[in-house]
Protein backbone atom coordinates (compact mmCIF):
# COMPACT_ATOMS: atom_id res chain seq x y z
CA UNK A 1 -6.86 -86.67 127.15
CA UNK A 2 -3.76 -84.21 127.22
CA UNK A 3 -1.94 -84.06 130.49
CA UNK A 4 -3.72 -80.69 131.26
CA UNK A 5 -6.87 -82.80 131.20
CA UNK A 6 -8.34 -81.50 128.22
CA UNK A 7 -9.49 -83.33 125.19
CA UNK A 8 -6.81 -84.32 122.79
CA UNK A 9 -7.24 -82.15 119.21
CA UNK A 10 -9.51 -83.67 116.67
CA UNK A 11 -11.75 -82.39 113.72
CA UNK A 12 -14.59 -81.27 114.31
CA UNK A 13 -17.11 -82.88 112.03
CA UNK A 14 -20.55 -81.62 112.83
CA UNK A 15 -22.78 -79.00 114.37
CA UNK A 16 -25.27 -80.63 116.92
CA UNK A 17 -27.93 -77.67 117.77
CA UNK A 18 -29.79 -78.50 120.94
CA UNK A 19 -32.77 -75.64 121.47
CA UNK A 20 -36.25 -74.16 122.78
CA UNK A 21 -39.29 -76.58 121.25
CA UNK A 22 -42.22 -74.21 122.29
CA UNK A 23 -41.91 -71.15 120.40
CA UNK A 24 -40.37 -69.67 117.27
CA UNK A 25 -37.09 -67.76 118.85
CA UNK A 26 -35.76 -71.44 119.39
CA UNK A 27 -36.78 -72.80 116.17
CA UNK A 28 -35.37 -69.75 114.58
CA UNK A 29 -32.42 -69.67 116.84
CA UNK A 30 -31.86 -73.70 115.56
CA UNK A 31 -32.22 -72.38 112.01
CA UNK A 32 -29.55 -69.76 112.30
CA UNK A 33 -27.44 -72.87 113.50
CA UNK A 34 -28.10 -74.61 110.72
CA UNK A 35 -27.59 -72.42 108.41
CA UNK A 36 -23.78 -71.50 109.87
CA UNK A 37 -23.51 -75.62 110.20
CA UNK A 38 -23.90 -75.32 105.72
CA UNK A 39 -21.66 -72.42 105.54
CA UNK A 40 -19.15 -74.40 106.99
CA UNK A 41 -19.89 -77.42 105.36
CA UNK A 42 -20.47 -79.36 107.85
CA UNK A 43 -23.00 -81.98 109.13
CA UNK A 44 -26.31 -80.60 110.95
CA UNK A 45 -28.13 -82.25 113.62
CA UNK A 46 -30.99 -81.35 115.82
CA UNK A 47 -32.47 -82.09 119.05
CA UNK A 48 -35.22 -79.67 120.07
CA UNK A 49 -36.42 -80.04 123.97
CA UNK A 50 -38.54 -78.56 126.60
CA UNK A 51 -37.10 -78.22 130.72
CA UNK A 52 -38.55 -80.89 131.56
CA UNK A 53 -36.53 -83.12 129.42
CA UNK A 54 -33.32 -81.27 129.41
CA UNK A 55 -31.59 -84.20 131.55
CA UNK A 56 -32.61 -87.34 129.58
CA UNK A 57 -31.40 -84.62 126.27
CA UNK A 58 -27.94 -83.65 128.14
CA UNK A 59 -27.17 -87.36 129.11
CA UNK A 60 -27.95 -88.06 125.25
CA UNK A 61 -25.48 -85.43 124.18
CA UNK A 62 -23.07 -87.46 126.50
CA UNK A 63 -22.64 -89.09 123.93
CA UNK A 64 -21.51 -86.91 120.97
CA UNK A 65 -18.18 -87.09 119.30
CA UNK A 66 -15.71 -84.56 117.46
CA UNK A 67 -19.02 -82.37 117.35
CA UNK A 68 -19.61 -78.50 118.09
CA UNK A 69 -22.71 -78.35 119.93
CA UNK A 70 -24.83 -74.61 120.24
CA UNK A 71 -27.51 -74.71 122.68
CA UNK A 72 -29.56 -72.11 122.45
CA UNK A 73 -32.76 -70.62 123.89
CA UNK A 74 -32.92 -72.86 126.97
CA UNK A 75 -31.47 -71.39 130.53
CA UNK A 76 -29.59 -73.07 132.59
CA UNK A 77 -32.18 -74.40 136.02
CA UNK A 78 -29.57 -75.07 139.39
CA UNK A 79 -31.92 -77.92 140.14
CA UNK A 80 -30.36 -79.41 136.85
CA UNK A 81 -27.13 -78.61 136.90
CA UNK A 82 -25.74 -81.49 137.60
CA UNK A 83 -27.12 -83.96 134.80
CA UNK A 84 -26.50 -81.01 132.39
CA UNK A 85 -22.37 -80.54 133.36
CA UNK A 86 -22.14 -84.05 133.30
CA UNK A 87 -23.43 -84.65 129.87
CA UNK A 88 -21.49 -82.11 128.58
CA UNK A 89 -18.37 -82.96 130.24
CA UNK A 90 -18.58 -86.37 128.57
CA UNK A 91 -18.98 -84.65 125.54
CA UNK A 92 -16.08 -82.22 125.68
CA UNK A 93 -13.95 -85.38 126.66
CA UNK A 94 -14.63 -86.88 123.56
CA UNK A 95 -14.00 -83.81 121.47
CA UNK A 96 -16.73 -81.73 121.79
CA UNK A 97 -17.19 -77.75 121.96
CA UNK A 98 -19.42 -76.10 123.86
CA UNK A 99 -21.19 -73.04 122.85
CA UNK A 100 -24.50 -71.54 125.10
CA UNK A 101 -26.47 -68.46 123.52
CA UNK A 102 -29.22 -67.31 125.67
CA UNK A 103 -31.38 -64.63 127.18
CA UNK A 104 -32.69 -65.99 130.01
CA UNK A 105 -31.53 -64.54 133.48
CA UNK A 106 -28.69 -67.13 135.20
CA UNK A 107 -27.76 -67.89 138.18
CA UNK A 108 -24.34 -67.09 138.80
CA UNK A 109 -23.63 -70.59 139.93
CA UNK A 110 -24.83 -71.97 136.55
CA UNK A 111 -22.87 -69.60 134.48
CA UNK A 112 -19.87 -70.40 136.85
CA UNK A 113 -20.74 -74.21 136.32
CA UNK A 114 -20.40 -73.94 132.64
CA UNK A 115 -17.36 -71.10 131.78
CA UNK A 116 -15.56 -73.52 134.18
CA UNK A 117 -16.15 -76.48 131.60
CA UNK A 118 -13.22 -77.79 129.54
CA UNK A 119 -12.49 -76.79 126.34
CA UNK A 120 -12.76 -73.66 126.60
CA UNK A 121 -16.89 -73.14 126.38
CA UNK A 122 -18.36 -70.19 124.91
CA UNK A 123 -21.52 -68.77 126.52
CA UNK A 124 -23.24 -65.87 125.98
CA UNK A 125 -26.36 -64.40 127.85
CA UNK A 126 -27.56 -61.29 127.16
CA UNK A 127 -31.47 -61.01 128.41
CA UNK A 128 -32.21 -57.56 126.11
CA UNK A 129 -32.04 -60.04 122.79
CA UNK A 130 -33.96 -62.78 122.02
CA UNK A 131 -31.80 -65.93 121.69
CA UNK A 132 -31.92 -66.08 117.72
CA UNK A 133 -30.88 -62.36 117.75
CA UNK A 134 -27.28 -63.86 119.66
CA UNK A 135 -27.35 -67.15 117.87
CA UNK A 136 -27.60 -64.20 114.71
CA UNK A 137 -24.86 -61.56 115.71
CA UNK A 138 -22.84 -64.54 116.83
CA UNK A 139 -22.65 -66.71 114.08
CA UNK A 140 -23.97 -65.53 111.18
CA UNK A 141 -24.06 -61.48 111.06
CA UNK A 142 -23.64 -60.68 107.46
CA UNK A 143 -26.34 -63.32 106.41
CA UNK A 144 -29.69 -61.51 105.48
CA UNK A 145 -31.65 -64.85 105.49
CA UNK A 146 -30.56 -64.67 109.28
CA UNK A 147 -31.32 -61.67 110.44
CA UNK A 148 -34.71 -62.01 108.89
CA UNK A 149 -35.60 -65.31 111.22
CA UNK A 150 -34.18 -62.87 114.25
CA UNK A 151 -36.33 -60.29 113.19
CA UNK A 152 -39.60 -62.66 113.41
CA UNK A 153 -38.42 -64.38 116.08
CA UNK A 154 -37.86 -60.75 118.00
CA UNK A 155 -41.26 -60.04 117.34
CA UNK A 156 -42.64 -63.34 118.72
CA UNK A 157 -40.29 -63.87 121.79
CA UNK A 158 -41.03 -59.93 123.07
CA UNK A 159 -44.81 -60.48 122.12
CA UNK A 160 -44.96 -57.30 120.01
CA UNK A 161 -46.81 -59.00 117.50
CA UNK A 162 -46.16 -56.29 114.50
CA UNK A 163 -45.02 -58.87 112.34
CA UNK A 164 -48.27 -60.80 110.34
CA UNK A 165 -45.82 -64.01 109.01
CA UNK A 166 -43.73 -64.51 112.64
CA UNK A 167 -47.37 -64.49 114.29
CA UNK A 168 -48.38 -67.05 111.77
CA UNK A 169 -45.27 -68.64 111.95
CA UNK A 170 -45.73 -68.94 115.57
CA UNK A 171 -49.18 -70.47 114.93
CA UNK A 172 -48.01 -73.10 112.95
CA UNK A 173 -45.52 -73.98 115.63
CA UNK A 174 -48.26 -74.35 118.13
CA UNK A 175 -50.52 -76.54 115.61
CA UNK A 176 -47.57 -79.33 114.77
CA UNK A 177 -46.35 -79.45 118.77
CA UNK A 178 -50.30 -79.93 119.93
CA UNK A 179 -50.65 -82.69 116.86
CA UNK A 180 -46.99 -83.94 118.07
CA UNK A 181 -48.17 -84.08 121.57
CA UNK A 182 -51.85 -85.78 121.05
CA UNK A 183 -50.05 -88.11 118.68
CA UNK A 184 -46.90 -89.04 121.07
CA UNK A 185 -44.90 -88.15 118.11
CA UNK A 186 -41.24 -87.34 118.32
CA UNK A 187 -41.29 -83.39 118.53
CA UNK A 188 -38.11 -83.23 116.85
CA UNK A 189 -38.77 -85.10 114.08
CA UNK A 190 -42.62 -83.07 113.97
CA UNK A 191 -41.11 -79.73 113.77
CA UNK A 192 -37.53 -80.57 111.62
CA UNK A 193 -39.89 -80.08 108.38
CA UNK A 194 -40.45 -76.52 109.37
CA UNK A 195 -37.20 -75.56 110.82
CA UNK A 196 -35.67 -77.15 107.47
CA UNK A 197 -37.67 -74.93 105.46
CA UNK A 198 -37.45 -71.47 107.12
CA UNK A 199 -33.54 -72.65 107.72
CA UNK A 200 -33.00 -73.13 103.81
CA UNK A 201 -34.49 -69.72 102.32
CA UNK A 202 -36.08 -67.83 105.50
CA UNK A 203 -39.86 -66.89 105.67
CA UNK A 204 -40.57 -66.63 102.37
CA UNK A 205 -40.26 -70.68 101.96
CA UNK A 206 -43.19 -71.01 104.40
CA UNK A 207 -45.00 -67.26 104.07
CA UNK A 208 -46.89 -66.00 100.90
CA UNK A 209 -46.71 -62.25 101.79
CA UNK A 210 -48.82 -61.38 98.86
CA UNK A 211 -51.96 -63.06 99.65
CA UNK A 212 -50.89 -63.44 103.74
CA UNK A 213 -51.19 -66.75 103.93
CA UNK A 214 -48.77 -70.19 104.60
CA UNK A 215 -47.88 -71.90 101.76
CA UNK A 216 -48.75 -75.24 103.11
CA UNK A 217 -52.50 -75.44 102.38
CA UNK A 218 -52.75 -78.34 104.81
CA UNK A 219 -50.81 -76.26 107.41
CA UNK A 220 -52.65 -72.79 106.83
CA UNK A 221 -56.35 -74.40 107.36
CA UNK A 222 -55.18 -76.14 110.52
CA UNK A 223 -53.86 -72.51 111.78
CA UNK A 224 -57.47 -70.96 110.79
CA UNK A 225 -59.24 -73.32 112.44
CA UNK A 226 -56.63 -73.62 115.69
CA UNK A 227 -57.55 -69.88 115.79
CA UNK A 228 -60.65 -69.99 115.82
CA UNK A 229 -60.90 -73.07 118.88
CA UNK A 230 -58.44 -70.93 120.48
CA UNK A 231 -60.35 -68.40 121.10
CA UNK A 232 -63.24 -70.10 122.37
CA UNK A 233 -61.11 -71.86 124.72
CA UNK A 234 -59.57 -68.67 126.05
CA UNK A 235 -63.09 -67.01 126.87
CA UNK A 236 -63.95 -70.20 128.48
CA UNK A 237 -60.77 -70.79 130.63
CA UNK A 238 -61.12 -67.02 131.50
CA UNK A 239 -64.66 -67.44 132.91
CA UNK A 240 -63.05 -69.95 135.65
CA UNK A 241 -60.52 -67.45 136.92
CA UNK A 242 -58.97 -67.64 140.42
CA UNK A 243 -58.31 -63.70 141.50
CA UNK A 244 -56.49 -62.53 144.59
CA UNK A 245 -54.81 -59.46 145.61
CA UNK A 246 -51.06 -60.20 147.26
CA UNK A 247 -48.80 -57.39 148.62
CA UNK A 248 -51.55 -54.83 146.29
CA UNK A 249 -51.28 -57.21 143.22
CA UNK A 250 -54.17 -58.35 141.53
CA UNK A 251 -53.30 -62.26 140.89
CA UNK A 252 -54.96 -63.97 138.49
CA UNK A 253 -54.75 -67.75 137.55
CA UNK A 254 -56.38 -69.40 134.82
CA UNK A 255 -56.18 -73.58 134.53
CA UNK A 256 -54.67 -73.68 131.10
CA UNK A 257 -56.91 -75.62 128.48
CA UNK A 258 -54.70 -78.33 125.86
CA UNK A 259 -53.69 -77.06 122.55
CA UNK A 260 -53.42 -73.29 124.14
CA UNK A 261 -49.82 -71.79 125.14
CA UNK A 262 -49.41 -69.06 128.44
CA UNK A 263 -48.16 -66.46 125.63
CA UNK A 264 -51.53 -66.27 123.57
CA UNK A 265 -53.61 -66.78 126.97
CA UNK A 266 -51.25 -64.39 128.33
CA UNK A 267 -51.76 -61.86 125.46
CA UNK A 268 -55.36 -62.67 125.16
CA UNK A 269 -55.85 -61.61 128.93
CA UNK A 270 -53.80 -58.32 128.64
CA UNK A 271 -56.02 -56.94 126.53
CA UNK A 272 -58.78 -55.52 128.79
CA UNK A 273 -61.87 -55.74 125.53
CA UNK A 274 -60.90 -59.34 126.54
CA UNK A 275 -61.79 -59.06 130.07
CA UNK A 276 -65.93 -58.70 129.40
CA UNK A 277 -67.00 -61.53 131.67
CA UNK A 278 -71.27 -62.76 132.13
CA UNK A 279 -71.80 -59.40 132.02
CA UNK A 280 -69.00 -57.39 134.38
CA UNK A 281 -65.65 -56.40 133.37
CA UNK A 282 -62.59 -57.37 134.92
CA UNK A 283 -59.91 -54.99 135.56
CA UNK A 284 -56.08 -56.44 134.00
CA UNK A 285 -54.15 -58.73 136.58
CA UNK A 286 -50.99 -57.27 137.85
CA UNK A 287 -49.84 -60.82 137.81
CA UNK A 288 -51.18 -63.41 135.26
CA UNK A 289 -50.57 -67.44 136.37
CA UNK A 290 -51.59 -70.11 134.30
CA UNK A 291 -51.54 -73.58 135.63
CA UNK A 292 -51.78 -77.02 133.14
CA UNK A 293 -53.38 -80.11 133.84
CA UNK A 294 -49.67 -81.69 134.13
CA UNK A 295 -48.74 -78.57 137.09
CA UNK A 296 -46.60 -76.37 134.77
CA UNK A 297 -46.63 -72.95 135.53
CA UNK A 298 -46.40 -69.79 132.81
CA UNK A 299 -46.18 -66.24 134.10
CA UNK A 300 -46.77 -62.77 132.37
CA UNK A 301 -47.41 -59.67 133.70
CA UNK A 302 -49.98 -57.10 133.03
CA UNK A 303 -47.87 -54.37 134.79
CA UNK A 304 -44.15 -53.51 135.40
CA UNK A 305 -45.24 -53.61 139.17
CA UNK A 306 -44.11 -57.79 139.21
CA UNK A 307 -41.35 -59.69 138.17
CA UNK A 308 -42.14 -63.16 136.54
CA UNK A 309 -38.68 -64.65 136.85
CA UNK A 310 -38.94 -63.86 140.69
CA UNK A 311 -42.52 -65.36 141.40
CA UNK A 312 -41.65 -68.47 138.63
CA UNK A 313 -38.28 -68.78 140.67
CA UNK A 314 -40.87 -69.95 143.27
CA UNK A 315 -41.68 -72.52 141.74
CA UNK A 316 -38.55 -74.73 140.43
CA UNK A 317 -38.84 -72.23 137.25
CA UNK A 318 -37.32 -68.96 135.77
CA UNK A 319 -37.69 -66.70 132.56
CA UNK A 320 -37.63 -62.90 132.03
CA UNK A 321 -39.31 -60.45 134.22
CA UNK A 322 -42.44 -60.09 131.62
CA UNK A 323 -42.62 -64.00 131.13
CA UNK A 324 -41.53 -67.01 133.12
CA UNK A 325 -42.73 -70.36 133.63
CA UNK A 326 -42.51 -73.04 136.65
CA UNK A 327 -43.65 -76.11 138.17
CA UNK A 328 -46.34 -76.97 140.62
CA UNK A 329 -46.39 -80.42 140.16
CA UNK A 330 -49.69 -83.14 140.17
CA UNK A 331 -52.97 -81.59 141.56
CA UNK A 332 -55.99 -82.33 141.57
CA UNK A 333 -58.35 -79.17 143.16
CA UNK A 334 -57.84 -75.98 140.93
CA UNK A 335 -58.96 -73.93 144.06
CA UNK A 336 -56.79 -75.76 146.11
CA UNK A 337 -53.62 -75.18 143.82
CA UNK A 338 -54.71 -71.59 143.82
CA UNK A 339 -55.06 -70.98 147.67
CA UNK A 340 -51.34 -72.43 147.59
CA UNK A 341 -49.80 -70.13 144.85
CA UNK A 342 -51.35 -67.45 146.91
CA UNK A 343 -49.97 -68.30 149.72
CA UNK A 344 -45.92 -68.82 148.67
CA UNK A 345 -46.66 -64.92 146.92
CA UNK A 346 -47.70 -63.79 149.91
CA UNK A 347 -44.94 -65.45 152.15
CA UNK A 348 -42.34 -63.78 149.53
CA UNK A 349 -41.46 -60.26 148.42
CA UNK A 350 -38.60 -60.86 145.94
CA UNK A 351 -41.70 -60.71 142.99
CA UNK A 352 -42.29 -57.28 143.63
CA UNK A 353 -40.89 -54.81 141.40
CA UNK A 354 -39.78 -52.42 144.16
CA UNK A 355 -37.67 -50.34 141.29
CA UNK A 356 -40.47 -49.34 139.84
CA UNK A 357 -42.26 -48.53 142.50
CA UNK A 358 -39.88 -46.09 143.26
């Protein structure tokens, strides 16, 4: 260390990109990473992670050396802050550099936490991109491969769902974690065969946009047939629906079913020809809540009249204020957990989009 107390000058070696597992903006986001890491020459290295394993990750990147490491599509959670400026501390100390690109909302005690870091950190949060749009227009914004996998992952992250290959793409995301998961595979090492290919020449490595279809044969069957279970899984999860109305919100949780993520339940119950159930139909929760058998909570809304980040805030979680997700920890009665969700919603106001009331 320099008297100043920060890390004496070395050279840097290799790009360590540290991002979102669960959906396509942070293996796109990783991808763009990768792909500046190779314009640079430099080594590439991966860890992709979920909350709640950011610590054990952050005390593992404790241990990095002469390295530049982008984090990217993962916020920053107060109840973690500590593990998380420690790792990185550790790192910078041994001639790391920090850079954060993100679009999930911060506290202003995390972003304090890490501008404050040695070394001069870079971090930039902006929530009206998705992260692989920054990681794009940060890194690499003349590359068209690039901003092609921000495009898709655009299109995924704001569930617009124009885009035929990025909602494919996304698919195939969702088949190799849920094999990853069943199998207690590395998820890393599950997904780097996808992120290497869309990272090396974009979509068209993985999409045939002539006959709309993966490449991977293997791959594209699994996604027909994940489809297909999907759906039938969403109809029945939807059938054992917990609804309340809190502060004029129509609530709705759902207990999640394995091998299904909050975004396509999410989507699937927005759209009210979805909401036919045993013969009535349902009118579209304000407020959709989705609850796993491990106690993690996803948000969306089905209105601009609730803010997910608020109500997921909660609940040890954050996000945007159209998608969110939190923890509710081990249950055991799905009415129980939803009298209890009720309850903290209706004990709190800070959920409520009062703007747009207005």
């Amino acid at each position: 260390m320099t008297e100043s107390g920060q890390p004496k000058t070395a050279k840097i070696s290799s790009i360590l990109s540290v991002s979102h597992e669960k959906d396509v903006d942070g293996l796109c986001a990783s991808a763009i990473v990768a792909r500046y890491a190779e314009s640079k020459g430099m080594d590439f290295d991966v860890i992709l992670t979920d909350y709640g394993t950011m610590d054990v990750v952050f005390k593992k990147i404790g241990s990095r050396k002469n390295s530049i490491i982008v984090i990217t599509d993962l916020g920053l959670d107060e109840n973690i802050l500590p593990q998380v400026t420690s790792g990185l501390k550790r790192a910078i100390s041994q001639g790391c550099k920090i850079v954060w690109l993100d679009h999930h909302n911060w506290a202003t005690r995390s972003m304090k936490a890490i501008v404050s870091l040695p070394n001069k950190p870079i971090l930039r949060v902006n929530p009206d991109f998705c992260a692989a749009e920054i990681a794009f227009k940060t890194l690499m914004p003349r590359d068209e491969v690039c901003a092609e996998l921000a495009r898709i992952a655009h299109d995924t992250d704001f569930n617009l769902r124009e885009v035929e290959a990025a909602t494919a793409l996304a698919d195939a995301l969702a088949v190799l974690r849920f094999a990853a998961i069943a199998s207690k595979d590395d998820m890393t090492e599950a997904l780097r065969p996808l992120l290497t290919s869309i990272a090396n020449g974009g979509l068209e490595e993985v999409w045939d946009d002539d006959a709309k279809r993966l490449k991977d044969d293997l791959l594209e069957k699994q996604v027909r047939n994940y489809r297909k279970e999907r759906l039938k899984k969403m109809k029945r999860a939807l059938k054992d629906h917990c609804d309340q109305k809190v502060h004029e919100r129509l609530i709705r949780i759902v207990q999640i079913p394995l091998g299904i993520t909050t975004t396509d339940i999410g989507t699937f119950m927005a759209e009210e020809t979805n909401l036919a159930v045993e013969g009535r139909q349902l009118a579209r929760a304000d407020l959709m809540i989705t609850l796993t058998q491990g106690g993690m909570l996803g948000f969306r809304r089905g209105s601009e009249s609730v803010l997910c980040d608020m109500a997921a805030k909660l609940f040890k979680g954050g996000g945007h204020p159209y998608a969110a997700g939190g923890e509710y920890g081990p249950w055991e009665i799905f009415q129980a957990v939803c009298d209890d969700i009720f309850l903290t919603l209706t004990e709190n106001r800070t959920w409520l989009n009062d703007a747009q009331e207005s």
